[in-house]
PDB file of N, CA and C in Angstrom:
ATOM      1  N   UNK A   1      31.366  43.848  -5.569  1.00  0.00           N
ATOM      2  CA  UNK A   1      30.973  42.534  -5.070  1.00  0.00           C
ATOM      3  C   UNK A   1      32.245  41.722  -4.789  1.00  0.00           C
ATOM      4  N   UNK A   2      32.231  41.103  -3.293  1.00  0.00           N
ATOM      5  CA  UNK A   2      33.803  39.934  -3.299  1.00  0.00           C
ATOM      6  C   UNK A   2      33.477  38.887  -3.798  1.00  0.00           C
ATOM      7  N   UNK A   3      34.478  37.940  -3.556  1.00  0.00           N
ATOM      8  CA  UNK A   3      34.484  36.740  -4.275  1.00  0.00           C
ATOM      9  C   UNK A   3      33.151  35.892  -3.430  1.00  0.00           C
ATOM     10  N   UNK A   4      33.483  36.532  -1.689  1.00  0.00           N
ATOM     11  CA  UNK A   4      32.815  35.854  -1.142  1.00  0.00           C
ATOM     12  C   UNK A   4      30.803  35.375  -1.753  1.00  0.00           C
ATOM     13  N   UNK A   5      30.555  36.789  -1.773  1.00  0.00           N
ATOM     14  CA  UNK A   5      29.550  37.281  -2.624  1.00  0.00           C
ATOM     15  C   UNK A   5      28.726  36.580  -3.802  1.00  0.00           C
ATOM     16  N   UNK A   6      30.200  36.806  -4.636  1.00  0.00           N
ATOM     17  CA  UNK A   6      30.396  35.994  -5.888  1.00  0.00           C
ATOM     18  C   UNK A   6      29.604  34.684  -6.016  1.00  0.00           C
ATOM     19  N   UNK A   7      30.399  33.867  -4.805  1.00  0.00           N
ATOM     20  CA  UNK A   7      30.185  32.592  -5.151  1.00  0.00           C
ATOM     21  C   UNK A   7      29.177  31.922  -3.905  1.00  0.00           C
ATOM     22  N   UNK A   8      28.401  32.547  -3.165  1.00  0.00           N
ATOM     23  CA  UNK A   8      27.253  32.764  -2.067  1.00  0.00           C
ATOM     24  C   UNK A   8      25.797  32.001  -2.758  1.00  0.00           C
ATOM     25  N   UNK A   9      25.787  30.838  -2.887  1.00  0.00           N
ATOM     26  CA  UNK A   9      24.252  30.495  -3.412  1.00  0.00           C
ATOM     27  C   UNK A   9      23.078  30.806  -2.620  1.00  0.00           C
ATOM     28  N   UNK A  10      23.465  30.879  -1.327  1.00  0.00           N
ATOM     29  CA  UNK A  10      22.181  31.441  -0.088  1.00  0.00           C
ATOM     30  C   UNK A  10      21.772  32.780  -0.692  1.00  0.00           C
ATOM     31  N   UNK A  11      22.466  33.802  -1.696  1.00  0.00           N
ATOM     32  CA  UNK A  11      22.279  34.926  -1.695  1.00  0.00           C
ATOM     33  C   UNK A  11      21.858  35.015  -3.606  1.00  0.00           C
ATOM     34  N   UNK A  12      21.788  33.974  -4.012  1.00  0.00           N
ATOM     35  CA  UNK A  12      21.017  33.872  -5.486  1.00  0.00           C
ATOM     36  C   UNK A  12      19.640  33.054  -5.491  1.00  0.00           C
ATOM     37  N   UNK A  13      18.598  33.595  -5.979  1.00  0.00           N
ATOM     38  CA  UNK A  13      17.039  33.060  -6.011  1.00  0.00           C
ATOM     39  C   UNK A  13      17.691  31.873  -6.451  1.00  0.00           C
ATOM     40  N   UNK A  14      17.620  31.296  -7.757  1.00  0.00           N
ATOM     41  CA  UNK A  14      17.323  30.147  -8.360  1.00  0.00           C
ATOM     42  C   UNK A  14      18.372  28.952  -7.493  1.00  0.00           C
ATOM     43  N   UNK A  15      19.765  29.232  -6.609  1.00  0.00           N
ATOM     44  CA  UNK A  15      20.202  28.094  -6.258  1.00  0.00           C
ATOM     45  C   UNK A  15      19.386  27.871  -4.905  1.00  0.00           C
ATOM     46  N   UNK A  16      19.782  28.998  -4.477  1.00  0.00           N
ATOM     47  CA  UNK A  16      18.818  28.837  -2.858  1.00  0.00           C
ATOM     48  C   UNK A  16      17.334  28.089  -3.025  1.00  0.00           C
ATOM     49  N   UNK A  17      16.429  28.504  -4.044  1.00  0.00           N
ATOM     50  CA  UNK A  17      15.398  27.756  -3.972  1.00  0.00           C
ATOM     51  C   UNK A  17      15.353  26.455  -4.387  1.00  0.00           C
ATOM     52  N   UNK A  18      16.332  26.273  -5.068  1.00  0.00           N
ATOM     53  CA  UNK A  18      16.973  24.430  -5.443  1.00  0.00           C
ATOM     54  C   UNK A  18      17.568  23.640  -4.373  1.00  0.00           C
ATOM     55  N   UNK A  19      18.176  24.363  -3.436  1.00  0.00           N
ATOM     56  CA  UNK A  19      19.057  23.976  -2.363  1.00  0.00           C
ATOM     57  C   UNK A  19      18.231  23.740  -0.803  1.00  0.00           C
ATOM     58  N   UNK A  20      17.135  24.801  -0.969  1.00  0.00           N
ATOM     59  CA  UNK A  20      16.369  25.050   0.820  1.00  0.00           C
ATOM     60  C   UNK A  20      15.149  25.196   0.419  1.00  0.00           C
ATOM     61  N   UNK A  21      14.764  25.719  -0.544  1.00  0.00           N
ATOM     62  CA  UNK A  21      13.461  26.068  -1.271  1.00  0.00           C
ATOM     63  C   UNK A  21      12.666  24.579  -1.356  1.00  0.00           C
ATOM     64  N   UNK A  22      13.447  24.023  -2.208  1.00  0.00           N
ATOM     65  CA  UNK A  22      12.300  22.616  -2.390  1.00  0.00           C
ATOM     66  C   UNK A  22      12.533  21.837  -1.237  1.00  0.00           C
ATOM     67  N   UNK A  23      13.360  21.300  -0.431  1.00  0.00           N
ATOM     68  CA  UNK A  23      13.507  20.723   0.287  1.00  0.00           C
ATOM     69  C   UNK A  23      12.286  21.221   1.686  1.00  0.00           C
ATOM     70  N   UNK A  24      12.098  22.110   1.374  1.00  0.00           N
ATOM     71  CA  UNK A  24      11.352  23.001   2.617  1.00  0.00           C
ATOM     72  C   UNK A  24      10.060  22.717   2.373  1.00  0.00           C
ATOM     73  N   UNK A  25       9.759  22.814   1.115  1.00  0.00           N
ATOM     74  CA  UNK A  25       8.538  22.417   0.607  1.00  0.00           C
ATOM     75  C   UNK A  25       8.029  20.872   0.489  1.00  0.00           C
ATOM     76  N   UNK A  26       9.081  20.287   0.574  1.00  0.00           N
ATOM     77  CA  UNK A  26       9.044  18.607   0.656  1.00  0.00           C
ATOM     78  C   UNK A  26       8.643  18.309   2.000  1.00  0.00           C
ATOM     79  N   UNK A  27       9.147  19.191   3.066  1.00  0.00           N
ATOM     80  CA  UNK A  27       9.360  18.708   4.629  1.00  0.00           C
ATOM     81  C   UNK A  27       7.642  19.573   5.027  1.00  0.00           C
ATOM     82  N   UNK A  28       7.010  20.363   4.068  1.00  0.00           N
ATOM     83  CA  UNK A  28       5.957  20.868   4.254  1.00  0.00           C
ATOM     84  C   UNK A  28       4.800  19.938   3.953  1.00  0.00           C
ATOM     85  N   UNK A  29       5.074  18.880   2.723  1.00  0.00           N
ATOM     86  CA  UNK A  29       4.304  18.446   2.085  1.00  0.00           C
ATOM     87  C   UNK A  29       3.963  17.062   2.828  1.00  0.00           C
ATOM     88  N   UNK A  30       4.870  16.756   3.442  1.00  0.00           N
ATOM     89  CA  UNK A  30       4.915  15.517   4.465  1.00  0.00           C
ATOM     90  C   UNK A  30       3.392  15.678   4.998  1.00  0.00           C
ATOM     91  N   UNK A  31       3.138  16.766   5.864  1.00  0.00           N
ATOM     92  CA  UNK A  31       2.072  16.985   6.509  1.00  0.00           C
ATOM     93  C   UNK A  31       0.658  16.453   5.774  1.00  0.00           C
ATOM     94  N   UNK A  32       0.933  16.257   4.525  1.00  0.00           N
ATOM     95  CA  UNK A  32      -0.566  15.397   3.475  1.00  0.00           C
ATOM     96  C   UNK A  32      -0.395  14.242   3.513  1.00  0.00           C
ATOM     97  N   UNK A  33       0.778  13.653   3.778  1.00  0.00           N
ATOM     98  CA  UNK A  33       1.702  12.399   2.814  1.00  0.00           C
ATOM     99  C   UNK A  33       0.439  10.882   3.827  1.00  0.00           C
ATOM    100  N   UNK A  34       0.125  11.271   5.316  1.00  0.00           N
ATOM    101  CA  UNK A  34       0.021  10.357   5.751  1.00  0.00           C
ATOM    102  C   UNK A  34      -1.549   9.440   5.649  1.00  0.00           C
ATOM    103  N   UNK A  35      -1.283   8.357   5.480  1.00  0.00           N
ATOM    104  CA  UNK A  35      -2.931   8.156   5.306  1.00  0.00           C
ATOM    105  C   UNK A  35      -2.314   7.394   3.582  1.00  0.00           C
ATOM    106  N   UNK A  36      -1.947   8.152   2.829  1.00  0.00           N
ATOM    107  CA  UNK A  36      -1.621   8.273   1.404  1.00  0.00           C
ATOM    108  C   UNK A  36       0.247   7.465   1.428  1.00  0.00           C
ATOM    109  N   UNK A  37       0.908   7.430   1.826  1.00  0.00           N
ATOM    110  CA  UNK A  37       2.193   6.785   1.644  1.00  0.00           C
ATOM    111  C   UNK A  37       2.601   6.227   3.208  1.00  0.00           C
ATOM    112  N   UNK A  38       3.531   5.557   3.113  1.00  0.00           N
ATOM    113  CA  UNK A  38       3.753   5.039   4.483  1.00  0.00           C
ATOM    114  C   UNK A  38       4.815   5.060   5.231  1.00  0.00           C
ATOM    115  N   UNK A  39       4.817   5.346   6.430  1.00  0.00           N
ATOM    116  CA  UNK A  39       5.287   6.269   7.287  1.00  0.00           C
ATOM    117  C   UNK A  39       6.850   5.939   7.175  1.00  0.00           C
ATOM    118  N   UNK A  40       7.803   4.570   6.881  1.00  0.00           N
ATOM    119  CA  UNK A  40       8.905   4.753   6.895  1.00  0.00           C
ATOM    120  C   UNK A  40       9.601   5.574   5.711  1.00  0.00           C
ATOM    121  N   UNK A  41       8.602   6.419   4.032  1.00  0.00           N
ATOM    122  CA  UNK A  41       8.826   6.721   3.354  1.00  0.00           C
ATOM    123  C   UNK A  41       8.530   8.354   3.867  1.00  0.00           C
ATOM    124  N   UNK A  42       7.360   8.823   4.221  1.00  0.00           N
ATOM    125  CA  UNK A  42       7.637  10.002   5.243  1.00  0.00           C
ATOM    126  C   UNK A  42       8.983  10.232   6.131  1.00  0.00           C
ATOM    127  N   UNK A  43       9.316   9.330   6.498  1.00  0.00           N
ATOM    128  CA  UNK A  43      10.350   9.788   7.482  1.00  0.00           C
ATOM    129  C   UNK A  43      11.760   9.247   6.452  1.00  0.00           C
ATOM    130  N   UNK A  44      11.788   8.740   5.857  1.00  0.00           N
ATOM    131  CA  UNK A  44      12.670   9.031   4.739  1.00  0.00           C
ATOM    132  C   UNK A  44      12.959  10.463   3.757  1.00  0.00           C
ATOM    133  N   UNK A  45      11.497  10.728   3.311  1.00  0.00           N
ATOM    134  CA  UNK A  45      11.749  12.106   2.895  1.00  0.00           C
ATOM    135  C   UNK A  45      12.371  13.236   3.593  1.00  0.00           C
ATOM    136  N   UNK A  46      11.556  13.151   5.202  1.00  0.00           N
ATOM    137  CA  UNK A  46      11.646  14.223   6.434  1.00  0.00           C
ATOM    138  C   UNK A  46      13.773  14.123   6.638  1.00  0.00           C
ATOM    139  N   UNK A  47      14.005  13.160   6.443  1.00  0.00           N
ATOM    140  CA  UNK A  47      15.409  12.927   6.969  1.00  0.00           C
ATOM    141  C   UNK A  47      16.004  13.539   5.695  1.00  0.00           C
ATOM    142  N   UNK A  48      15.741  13.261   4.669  1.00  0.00           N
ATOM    143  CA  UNK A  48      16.266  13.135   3.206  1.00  0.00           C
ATOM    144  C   UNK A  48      16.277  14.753   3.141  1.00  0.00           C
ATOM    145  N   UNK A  49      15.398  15.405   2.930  1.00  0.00           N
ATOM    146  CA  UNK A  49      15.119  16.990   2.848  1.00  0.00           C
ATOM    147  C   UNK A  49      16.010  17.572   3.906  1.00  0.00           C
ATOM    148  N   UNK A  50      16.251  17.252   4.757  1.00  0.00           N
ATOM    149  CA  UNK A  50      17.210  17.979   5.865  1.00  0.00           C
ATOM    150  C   UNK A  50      18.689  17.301   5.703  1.00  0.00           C
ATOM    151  N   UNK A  51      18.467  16.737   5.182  1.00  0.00           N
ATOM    152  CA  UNK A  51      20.403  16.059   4.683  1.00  0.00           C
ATOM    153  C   UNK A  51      20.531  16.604   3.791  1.00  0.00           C
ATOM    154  N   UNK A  52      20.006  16.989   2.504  1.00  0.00           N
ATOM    155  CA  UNK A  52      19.891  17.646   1.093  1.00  0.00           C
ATOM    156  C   UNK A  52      20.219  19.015   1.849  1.00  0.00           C
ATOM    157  N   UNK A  53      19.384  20.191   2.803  1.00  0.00           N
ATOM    158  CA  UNK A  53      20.100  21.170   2.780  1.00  0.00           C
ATOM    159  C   UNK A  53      21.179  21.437   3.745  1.00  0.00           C
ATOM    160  N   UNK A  54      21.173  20.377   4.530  1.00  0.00           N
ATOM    161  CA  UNK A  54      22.552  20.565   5.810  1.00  0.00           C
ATOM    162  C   UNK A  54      24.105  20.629   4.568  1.00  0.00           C
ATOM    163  N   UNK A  55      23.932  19.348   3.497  1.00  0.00           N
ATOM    164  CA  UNK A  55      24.845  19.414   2.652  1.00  0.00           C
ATOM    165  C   UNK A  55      25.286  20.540   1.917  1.00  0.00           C
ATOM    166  N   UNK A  56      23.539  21.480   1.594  1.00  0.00           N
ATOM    167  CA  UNK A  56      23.686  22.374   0.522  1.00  0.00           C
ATOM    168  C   UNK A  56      24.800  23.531   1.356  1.00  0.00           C
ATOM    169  N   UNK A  57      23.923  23.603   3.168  1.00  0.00           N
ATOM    170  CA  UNK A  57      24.847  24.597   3.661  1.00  0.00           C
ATOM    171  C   UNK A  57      26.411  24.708   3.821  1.00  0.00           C
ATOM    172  N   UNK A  58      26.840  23.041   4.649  1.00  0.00           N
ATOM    173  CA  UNK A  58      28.240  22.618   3.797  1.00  0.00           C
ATOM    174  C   UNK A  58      29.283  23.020   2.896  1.00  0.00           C
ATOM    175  N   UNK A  59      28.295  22.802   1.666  1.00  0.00           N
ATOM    176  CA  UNK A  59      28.879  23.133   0.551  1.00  0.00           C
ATOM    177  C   UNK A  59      29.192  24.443   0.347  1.00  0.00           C
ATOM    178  N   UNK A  60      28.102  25.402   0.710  1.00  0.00           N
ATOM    179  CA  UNK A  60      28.246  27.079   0.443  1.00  0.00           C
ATOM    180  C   UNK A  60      28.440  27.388   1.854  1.00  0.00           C
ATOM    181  N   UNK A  61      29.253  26.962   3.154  1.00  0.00           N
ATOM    182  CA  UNK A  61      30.406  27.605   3.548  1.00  0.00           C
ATOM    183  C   UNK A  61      31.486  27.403   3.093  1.00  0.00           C
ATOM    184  N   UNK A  62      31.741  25.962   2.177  1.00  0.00           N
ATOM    185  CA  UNK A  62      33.086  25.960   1.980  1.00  0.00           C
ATOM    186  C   UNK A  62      33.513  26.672   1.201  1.00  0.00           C
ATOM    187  N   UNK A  63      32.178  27.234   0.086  1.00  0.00           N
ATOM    188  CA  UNK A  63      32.592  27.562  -1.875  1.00  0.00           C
ATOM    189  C   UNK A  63      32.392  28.919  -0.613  1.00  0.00           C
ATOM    190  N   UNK A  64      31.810  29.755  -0.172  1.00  0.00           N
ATOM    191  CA  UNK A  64      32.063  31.345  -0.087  1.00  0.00           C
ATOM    192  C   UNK A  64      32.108  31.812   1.697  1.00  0.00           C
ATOM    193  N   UNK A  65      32.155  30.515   2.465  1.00  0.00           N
ATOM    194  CA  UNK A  65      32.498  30.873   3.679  1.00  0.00           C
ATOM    195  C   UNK A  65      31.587  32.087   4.926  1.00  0.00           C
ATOM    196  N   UNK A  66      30.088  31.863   4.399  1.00  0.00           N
ATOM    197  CA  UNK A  66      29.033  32.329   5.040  1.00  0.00           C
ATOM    198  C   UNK A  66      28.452  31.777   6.196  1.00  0.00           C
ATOM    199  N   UNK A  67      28.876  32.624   7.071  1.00  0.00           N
ATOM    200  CA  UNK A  67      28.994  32.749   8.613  1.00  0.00           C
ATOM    201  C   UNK A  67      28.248  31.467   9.066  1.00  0.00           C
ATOM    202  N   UNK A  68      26.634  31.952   8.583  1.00  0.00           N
ATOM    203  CA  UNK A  68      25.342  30.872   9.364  1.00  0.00           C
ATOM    204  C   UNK A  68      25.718  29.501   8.464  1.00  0.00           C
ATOM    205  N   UNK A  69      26.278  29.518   7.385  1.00  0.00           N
ATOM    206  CA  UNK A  69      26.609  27.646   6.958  1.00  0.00           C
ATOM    207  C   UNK A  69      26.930  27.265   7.934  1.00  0.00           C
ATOM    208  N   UNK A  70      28.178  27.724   8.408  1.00  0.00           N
ATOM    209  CA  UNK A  70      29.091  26.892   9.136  1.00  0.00           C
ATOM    210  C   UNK A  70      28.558  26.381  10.324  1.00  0.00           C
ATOM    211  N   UNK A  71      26.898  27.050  10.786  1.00  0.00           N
ATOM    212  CA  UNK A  71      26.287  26.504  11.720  1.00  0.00           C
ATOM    213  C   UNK A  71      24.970  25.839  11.763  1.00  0.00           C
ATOM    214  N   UNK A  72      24.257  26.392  10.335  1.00  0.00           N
ATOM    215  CA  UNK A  72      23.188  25.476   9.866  1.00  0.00           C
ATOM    216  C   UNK A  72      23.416  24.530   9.122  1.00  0.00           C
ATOM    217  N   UNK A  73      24.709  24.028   8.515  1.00  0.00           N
ATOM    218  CA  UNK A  73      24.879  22.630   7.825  1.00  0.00           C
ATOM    219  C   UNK A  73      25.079  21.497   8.918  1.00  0.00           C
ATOM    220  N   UNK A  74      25.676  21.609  10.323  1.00  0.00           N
ATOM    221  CA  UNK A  74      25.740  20.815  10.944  1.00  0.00           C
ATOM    222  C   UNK A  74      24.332  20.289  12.147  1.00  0.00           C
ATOM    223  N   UNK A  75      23.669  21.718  11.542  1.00  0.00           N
ATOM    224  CA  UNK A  75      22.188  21.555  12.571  1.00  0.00           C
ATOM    225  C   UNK A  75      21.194  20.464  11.550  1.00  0.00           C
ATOM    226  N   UNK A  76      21.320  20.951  10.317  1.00  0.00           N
ATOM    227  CA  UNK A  76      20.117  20.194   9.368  1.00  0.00           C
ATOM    228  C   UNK A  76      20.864  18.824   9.150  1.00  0.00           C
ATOM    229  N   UNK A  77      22.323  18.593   9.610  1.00  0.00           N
ATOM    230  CA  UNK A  77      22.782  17.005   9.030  1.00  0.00           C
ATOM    231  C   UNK A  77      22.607  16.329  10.487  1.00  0.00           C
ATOM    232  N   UNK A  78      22.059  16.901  12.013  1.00  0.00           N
ATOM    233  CA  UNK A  78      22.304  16.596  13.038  1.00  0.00           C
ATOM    234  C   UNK A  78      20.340  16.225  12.473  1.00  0.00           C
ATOM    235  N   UNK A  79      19.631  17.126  12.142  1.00  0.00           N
ATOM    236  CA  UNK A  79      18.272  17.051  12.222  1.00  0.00           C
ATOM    237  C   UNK A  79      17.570  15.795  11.479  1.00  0.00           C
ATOM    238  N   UNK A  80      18.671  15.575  10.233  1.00  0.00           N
ATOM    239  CA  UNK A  80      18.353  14.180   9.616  1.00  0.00           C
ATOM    240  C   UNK A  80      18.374  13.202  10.304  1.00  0.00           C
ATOM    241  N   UNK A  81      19.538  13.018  10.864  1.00  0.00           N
ATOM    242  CA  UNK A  81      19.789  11.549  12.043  1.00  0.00           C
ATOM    243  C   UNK A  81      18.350  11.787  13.069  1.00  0.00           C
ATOM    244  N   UNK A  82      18.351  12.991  13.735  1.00  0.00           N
ATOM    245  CA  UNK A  82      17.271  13.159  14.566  1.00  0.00           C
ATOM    246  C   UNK A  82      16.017  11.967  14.124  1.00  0.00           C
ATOM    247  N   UNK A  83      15.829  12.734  13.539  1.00  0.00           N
ATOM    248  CA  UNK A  83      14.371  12.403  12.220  1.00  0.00           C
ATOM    249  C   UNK A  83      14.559  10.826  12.407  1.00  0.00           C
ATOM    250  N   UNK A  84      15.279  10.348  11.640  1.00  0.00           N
ATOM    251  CA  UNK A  84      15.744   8.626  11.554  1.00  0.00           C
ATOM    252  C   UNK A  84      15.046   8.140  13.422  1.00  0.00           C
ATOM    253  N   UNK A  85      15.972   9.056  14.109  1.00  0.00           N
ATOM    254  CA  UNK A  85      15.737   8.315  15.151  1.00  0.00           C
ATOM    255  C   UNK A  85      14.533   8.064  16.293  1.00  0.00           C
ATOM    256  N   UNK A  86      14.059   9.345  15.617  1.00  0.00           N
ATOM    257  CA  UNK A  86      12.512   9.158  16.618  1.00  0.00           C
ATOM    258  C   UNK A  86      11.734   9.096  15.537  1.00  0.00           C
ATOM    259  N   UNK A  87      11.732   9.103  14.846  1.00  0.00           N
ATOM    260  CA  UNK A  87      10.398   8.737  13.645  1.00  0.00           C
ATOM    261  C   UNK A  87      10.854   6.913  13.404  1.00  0.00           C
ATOM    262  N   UNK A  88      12.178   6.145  13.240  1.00  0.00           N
ATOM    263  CA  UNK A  88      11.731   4.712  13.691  1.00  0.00           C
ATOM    264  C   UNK A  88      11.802   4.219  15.022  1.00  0.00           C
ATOM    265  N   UNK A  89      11.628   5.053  15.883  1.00  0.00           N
ATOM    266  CA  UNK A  89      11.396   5.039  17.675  1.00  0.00           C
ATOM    267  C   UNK A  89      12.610   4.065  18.337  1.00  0.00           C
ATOM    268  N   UNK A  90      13.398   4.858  17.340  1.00  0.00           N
ATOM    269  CA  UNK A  90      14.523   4.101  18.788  1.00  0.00           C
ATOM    270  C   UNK A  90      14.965   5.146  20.154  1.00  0.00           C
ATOM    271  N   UNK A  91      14.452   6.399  19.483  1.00  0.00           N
ATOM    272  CA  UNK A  91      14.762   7.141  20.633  1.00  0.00           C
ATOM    273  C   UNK A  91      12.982   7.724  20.979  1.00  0.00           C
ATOM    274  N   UNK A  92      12.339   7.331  21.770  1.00  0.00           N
ATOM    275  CA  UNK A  92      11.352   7.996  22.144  1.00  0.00           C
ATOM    276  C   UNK A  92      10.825   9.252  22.735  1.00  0.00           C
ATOM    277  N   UNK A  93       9.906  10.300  21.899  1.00  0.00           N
ATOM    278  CA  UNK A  93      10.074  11.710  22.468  1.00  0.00           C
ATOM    279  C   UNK A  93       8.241  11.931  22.211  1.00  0.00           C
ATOM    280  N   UNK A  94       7.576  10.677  22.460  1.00  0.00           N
ATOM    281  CA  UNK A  94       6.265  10.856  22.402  1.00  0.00           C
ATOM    282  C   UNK A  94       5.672  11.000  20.635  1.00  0.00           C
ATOM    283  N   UNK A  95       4.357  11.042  21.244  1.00  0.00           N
ATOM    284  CA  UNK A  95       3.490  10.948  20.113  1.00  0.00           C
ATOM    285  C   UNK A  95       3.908  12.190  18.952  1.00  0.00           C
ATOM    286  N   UNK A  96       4.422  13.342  19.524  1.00  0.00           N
ATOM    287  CA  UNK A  96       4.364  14.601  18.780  1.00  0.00           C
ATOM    288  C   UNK A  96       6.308  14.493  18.666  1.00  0.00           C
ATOM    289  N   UNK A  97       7.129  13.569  19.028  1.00  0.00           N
ATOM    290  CA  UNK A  97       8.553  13.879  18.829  1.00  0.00           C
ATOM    291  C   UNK A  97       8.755  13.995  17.333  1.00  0.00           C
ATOM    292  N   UNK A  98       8.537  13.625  16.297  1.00  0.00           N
ATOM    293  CA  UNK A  98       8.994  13.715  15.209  1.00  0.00           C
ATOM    294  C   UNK A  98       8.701  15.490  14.498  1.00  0.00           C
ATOM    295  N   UNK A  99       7.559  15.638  14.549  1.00  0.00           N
ATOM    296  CA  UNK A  99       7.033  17.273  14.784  1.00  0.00           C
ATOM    297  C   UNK A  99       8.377  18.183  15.538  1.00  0.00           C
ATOM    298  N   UNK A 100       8.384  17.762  16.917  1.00  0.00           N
ATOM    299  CA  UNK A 100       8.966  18.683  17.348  1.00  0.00           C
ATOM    300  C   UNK A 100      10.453  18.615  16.892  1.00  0.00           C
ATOM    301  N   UNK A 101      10.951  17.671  16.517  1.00  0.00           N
ATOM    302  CA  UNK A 101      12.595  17.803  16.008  1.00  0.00           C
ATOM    303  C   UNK A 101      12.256  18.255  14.691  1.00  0.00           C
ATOM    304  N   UNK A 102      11.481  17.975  13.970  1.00  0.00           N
ATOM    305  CA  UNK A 102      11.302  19.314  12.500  1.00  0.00           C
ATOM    306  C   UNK A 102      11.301  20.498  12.912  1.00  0.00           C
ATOM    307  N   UNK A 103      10.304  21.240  14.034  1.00  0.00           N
ATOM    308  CA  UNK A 103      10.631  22.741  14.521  1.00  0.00           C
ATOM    309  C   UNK A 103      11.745  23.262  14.921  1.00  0.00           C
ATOM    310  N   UNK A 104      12.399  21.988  15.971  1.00  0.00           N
ATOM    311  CA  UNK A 104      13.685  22.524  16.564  1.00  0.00           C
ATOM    312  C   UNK A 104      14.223  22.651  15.483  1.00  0.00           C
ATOM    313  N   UNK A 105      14.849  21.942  14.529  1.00  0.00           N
ATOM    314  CA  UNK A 105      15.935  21.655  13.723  1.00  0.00           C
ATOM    315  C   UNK A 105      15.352  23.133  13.012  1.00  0.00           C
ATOM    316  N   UNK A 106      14.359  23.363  12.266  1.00  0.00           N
ATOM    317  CA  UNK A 106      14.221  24.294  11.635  1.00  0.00           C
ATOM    318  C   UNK A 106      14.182  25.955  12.485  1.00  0.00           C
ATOM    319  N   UNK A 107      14.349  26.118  13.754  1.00  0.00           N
ATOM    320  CA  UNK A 107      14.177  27.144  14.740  1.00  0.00           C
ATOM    321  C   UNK A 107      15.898  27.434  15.043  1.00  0.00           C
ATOM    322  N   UNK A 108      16.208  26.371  14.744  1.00  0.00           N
ATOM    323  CA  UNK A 108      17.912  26.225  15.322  1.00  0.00           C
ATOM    324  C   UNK A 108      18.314  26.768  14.066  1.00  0.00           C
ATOM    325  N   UNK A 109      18.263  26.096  12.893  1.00  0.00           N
ATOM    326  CA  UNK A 109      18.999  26.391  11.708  1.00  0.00           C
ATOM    327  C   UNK A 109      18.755  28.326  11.484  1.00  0.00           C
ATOM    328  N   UNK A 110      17.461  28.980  11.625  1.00  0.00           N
ATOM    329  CA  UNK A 110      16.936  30.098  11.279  1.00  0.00           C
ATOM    330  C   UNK A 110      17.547  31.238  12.199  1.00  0.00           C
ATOM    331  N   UNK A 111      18.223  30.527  13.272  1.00  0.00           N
ATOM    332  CA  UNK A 111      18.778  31.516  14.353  1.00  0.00           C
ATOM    333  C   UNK A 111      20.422  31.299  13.687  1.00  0.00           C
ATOM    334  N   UNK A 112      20.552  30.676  13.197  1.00  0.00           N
ATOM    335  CA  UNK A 112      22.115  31.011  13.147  1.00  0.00           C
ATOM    336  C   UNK A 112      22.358  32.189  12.404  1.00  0.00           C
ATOM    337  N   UNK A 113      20.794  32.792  11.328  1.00  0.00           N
ATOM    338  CA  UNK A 113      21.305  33.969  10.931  1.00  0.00           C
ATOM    339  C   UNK A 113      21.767  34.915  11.838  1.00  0.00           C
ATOM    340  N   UNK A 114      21.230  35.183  13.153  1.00  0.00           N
ATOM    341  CA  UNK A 114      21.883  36.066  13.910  1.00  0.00           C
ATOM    342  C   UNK A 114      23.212  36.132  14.283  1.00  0.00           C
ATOM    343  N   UNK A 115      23.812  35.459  13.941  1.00  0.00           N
ATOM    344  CA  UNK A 115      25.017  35.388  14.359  1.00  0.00           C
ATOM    345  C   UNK A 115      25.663  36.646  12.870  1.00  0.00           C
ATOM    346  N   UNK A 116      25.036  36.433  12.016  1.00  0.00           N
ATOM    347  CA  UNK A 116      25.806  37.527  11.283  1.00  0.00           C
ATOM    348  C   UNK A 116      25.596  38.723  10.926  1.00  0.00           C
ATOM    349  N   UNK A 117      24.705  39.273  11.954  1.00  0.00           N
ATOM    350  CA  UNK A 117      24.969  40.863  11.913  1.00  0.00           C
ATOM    351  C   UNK A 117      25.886  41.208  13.135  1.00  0.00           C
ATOM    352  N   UNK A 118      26.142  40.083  14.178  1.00  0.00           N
ATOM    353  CA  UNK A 118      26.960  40.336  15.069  1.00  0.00           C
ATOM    354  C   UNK A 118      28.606  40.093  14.598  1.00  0.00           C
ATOM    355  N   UNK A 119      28.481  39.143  13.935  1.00  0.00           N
ATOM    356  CA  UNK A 119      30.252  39.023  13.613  1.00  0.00           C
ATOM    357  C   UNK A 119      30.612  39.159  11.755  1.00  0.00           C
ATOM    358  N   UNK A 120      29.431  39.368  11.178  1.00  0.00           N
ATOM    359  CA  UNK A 120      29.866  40.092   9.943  1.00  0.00           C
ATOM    360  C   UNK A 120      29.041  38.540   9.440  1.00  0.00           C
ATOM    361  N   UNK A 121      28.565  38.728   8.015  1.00  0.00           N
ATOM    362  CA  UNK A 121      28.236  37.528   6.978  1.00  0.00           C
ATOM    363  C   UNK A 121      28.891  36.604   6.489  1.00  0.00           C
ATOM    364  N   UNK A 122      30.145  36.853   6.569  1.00  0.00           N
ATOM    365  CA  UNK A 122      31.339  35.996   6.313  1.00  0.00           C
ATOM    366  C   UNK A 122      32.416  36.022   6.684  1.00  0.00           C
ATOM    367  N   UNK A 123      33.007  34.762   7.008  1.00  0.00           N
ATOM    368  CA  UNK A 123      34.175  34.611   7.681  1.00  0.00           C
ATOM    369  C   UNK A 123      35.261  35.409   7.237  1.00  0.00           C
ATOM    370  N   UNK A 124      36.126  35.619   7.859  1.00  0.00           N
ATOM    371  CA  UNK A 124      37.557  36.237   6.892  1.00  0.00           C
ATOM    372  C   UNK A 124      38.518  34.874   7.096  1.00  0.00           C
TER     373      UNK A 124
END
């Protein structure tokens, strides 16, 4: 095992599910929230859960330098602002925009795994 390895939380159950796990489940749970809490606290969470793992990814490219961080921490900290901005409608993308920047952001972040069977899992 390298160091890289070593110190890889994307690649251990208990951090990964602390790090993307709940947050995923938070950005899932939204989908009940409405009706029941109110909408600038929805879109607080929705922003909040995608800043929590853009950071987590951040963090575990810097601690072990894994390929897709270096491209899903800046997608999920780009997806928070998103969120902010069409969920309090300063940028308008219709009735369904807040939806669809949760898919993108989450469709974008899930493709950066491809990038590492093409150029290896971790940087050198």
């Amino acid at each position: 095992m390298t160091d890289n390895q070593k110190h890889d939380q994307a690649a251990r159950p208990l951090p990964f599910l602390l790090a993307w796990g709940l947050p995923i489940l938070l950005l899932i749970s939204t989908n009940f929230m409405p009706g029941l809490v109110p909408l600038p606290v929805i879109i607080g969470l929705m922003s909040g859960a995608f800043l929590w793992m853009g950071l987590a990814c951040v963090l575990n490219a810097r601690r072990c330098r894994r390929r897709h961080c270096y491209y899903s921490g800046p997608i999920f900290i780009l997806g928070a602002i998103a969120v902010l901005l069409v969920g309090f409608q300063i940028i308008d993308l219709g009735r369904d925009g807040l939806i669809m920047v949760v898919y993108v952001t989450l469709t974008l972040a899930l493709l950066t795994y491809l990038s590492e069977p093409v150029f290896g899992k971790y940087v050198d």
